[in-house]
N, C-alpha and C. Protein backbone atom coordinates (compact mmCIF):
# COMPACT_ATOMS: atom_id res chain seq x y z
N UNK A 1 -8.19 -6.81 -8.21
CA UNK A 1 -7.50 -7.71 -9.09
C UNK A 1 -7.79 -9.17 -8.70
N UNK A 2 -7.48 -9.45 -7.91
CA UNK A 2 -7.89 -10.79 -6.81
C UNK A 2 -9.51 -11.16 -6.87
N UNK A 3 -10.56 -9.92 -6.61
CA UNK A 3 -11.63 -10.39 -6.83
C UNK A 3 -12.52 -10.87 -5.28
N UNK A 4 -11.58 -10.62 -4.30
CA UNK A 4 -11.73 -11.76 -3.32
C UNK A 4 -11.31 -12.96 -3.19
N UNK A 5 -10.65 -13.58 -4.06
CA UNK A 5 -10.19 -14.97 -3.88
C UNK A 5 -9.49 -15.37 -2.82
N UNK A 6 -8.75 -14.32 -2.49
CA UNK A 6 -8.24 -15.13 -1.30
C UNK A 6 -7.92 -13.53 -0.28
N UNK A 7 -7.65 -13.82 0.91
CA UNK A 7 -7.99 -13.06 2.07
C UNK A 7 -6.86 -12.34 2.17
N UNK A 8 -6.44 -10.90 2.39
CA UNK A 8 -5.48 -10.02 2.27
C UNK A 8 -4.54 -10.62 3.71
N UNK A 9 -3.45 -10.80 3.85
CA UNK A 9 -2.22 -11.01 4.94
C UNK A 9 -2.53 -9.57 5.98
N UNK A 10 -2.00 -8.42 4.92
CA UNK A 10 -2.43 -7.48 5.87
C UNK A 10 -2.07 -6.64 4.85
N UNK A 11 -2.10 -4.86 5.91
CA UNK A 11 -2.27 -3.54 5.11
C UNK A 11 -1.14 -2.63 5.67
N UNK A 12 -1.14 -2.09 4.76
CA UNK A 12 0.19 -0.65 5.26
C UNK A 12 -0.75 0.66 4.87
N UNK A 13 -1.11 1.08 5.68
CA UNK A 13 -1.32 2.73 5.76
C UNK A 13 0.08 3.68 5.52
N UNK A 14 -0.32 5.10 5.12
CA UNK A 14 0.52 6.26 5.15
C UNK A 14 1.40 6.34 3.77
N UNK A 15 0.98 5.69 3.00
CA UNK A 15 1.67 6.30 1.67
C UNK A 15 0.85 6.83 1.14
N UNK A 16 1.37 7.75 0.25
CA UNK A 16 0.26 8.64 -1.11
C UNK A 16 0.51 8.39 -2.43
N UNK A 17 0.22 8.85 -2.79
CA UNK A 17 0.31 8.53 -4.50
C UNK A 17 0.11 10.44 -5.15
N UNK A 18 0.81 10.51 -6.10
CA UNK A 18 0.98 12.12 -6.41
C UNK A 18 0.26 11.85 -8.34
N UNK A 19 -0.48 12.29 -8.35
CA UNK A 19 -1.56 12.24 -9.68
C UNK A 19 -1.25 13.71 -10.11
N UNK A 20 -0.82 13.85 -11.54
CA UNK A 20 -1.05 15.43 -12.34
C UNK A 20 -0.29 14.72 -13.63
N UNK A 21 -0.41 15.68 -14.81
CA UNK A 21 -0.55 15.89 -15.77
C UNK A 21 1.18 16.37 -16.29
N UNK A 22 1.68 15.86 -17.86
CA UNK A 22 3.18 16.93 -18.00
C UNK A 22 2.54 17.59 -18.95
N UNK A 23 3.50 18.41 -19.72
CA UNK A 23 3.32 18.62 -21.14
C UNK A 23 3.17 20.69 -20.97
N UNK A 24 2.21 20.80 -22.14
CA UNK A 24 2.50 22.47 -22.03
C UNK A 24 0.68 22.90 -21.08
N UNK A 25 0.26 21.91 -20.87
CA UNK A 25 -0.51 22.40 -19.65
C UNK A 25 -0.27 21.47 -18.37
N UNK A 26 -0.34 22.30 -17.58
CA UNK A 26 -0.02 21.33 -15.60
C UNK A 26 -0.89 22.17 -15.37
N UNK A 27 -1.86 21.04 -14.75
CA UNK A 27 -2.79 21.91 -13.86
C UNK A 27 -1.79 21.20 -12.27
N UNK A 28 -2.44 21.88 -11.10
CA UNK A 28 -2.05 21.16 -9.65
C UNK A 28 -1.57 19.75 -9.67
N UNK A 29 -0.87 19.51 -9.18
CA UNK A 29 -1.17 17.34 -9.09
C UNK A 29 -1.53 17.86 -7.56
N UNK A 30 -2.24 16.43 -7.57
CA UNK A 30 -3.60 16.43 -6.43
C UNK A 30 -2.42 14.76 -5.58
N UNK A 31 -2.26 14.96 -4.41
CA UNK A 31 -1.62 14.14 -3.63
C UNK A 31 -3.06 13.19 -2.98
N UNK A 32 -3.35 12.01 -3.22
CA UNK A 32 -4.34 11.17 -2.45
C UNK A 32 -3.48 10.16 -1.66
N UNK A 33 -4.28 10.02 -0.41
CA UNK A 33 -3.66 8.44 0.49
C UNK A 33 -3.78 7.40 -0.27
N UNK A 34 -3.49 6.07 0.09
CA UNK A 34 -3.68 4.79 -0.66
C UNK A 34 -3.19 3.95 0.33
N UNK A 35 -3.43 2.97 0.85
CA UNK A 35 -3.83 1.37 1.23
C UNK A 35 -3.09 1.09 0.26
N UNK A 36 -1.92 0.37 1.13
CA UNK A 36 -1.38 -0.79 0.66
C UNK A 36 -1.56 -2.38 1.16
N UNK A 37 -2.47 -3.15 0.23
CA UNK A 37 -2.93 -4.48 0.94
C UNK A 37 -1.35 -5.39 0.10
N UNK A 38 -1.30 -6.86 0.81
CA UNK A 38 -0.12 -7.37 0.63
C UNK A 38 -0.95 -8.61 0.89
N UNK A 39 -0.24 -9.89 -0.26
CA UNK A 39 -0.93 -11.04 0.15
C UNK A 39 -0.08 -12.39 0.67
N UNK A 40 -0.11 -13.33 1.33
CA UNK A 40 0.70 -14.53 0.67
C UNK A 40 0.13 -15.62 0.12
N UNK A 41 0.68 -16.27 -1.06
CA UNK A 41 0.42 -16.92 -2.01
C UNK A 41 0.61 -18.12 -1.76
């Protein structure tokens, strides 16, 4: 989003993010890690 413009403060490891589908088909939801970067402005 940033592009690089300006230099990340810092990062938080260890959260996930849970990805799947509603409705009359559910396949699995698939759990991935994710990086959380944080900036100050």
């Amino acid at each position: 989003m940033l592009k690089g413009r300006f230099p990340p403060s810092g990062r938080i490891e260890g959260f996930t993010a849970e990805i799947g589908a509603s409705g009359s088909y559910c396949p699995q939801h698939a759990t991935l890690p994710v990086e959380v970067t944080y900036f100050d402005i």
